[in-house]
Protein backbone atom coordinates (compact mmCIF):
# COMPACT_ATOMS: atom_id res chain seq x y z
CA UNK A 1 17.17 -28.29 63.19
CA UNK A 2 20.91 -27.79 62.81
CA UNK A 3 22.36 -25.49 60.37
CA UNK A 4 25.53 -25.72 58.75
CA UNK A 5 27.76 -23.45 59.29
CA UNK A 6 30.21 -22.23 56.45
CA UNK A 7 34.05 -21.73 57.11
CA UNK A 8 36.42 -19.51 55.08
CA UNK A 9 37.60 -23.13 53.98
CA UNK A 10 34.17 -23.34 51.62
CA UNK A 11 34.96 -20.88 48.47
CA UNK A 12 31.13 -20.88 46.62
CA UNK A 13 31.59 -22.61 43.52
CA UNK A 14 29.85 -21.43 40.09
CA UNK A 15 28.18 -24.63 38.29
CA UNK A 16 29.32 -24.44 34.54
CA UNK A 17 27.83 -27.65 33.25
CA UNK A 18 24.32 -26.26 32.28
CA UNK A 19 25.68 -23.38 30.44
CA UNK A 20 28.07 -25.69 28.69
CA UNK A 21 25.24 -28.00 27.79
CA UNK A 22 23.16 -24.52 26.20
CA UNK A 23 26.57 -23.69 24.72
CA UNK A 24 26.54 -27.44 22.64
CA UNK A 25 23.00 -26.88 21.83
CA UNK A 26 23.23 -24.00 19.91
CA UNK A 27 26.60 -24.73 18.37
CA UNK A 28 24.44 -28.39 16.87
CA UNK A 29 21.56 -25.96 16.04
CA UNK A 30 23.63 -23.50 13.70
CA UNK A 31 26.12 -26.17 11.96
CA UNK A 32 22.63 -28.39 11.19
CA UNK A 33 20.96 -25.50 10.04
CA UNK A 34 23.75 -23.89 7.62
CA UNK A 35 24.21 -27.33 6.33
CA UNK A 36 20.28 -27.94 4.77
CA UNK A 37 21.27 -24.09 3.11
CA UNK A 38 24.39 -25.62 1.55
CA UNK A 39 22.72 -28.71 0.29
CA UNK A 40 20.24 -26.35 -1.24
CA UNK A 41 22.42 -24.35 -3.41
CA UNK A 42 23.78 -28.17 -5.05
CA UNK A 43 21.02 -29.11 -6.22
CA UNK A 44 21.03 -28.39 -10.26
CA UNK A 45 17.31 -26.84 -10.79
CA UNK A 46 16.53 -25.32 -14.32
CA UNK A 47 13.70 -22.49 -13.37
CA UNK A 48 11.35 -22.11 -15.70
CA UNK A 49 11.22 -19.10 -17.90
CA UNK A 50 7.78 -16.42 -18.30
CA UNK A 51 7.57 -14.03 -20.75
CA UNK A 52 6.06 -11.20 -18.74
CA UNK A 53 6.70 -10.73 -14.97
CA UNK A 54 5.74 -8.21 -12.83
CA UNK A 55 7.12 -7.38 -9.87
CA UNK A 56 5.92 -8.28 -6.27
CA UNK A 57 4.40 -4.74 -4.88
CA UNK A 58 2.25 -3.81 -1.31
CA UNK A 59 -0.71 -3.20 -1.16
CA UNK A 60 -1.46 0.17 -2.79
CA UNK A 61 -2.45 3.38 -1.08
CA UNK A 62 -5.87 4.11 -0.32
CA UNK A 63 -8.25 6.22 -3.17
CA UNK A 64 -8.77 9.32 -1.50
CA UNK A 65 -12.33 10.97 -3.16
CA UNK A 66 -12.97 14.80 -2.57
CA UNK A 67 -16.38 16.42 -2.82
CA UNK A 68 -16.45 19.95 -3.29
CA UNK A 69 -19.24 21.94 -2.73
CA UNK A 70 -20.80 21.96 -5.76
CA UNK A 71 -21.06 18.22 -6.11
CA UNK A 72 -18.19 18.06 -8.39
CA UNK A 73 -16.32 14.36 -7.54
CA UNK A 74 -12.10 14.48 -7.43
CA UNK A 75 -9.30 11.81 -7.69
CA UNK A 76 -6.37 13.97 -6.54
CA UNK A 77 -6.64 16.97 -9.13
CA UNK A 78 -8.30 14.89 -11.31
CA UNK A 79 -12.18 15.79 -11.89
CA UNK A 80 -14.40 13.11 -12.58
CA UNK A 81 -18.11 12.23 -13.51
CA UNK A 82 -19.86 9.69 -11.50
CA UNK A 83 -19.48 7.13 -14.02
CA UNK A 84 -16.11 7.74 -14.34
CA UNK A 85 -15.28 6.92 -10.76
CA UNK A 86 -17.70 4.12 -10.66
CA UNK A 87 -15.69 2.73 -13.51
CA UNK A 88 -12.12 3.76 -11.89
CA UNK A 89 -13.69 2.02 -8.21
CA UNK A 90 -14.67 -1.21 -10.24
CA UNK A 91 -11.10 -1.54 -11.82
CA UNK A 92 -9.34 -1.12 -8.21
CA UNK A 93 -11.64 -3.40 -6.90
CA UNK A 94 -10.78 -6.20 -9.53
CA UNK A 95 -6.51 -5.02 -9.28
CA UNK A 96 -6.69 -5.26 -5.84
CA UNK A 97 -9.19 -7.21 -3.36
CA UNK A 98 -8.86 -4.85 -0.41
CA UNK A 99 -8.86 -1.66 -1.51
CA UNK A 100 -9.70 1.15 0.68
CA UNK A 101 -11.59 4.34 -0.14
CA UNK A 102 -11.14 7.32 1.69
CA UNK A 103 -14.14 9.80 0.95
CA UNK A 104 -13.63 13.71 1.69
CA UNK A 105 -16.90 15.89 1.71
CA UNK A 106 -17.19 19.93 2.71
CA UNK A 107 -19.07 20.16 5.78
CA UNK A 108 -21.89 22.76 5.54
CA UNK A 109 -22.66 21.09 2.07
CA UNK A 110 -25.52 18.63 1.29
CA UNK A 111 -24.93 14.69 2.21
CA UNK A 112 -26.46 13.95 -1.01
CA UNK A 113 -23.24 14.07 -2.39
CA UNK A 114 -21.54 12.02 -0.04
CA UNK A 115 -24.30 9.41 -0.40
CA UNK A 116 -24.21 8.91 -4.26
CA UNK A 117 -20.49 8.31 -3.88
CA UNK A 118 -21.13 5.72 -1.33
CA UNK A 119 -23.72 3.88 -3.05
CA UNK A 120 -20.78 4.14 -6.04
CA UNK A 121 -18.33 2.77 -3.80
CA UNK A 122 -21.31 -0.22 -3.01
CA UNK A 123 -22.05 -0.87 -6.45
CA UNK A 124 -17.61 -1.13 -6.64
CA UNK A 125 -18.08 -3.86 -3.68
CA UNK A 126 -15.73 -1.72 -2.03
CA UNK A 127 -16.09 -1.94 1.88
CA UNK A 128 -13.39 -0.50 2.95
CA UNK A 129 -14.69 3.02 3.23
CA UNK A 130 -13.53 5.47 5.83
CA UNK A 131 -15.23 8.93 6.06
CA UNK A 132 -12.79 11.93 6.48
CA UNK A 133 -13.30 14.20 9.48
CA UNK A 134 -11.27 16.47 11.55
CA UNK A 135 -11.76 17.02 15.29
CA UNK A 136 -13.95 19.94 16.37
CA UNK A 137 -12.00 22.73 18.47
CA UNK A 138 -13.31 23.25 21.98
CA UNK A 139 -15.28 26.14 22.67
C-alpha cells in the first residue's frame, strides 16, 4: 500500500466552512428570537385589574415542635396546648399543601409525648414529619 509522502510544498490547511456555517446558525437563532420579544411588547393588552393581590412567596419554612420534659408542646417560644397546635397544624396544612413538621423531643423522657404530637400531626394530614436527632459520640 503506498503512502503519500508530504513535501514542505503542502502547508496543512484549517477548514473554516463548518465553523462559518455554526457561526450563521446562531446569528439566525438570536435575530429570530429577539424579534418574537419585540412583537410582544406591540401588542396593546389592557390587564385586568384585582382588588387584593398577594405576592408570589416559597414555600415556607418547616414548623419546628419542641417537647420538653414535662410534656409541655412549643412553637418557637411560644407554649401551646394540644388543641392549640392541632388547630395551628390544620391551618398550615390548608395555607400550604406540603408543609413539613419538624418534631423535637428530650431524650430520656417518655415517647408518649412524642406520640400524641404525631397522631396531632395525623389528624393535620401532615406527612411530612421528620424526627429530630443528633448523632451519638463514639465511645
Amino acid at each position: 500500500m503506498p503512502l503519500k509522502a508530504f513535501s514542505s510544498e503542502d502547508e496543512p490547511t484549517i477548514n473554516m466552512t463548518p465553523m462559518i456555517d455554526c457561526v450563521f446558525l446562531l446569528l439566525i437563532f438570536f435575530m429570530v428570537g429577539t424579534s418574537y420579544s419585540k412583537q410582544e411588547r406591540q401588542i396593546d393588552v389592557k390587564l385586568p385589574t384585582v382588588a387584593t393581590a398577594a405576592p408570589l412567596t416559597a414555600a415556607p419554612d418547616e414548623i419546628v415542635v419542641s417537647i420538653t420534659g414535662d410534656g409541655q408542646v412549643q412553637i418557637g417560644t411560644e407554649k401551646l396546648t394540644l388543641t392549640q397546635l392541632e388547630e395551628r397544624l390544620s391551618l398550615a396544612k390548608k395555607r400550604y399543601a406540603e408543609q413539613s413538621v419538624v418534631i423535637r423531643g428530650s431524650g430520656p423522657d417518655p415517647y408518649q409525648y412524642v406520640a400524641d404530637v404525631l397522631e396531632i400531626c395525623e389528624r393535620a394530614e401532615i406527612s411530612n414529619i421528620s424526627l429530630a436527632s443528633r448523632l451519638r459520640e463514639r465511645k
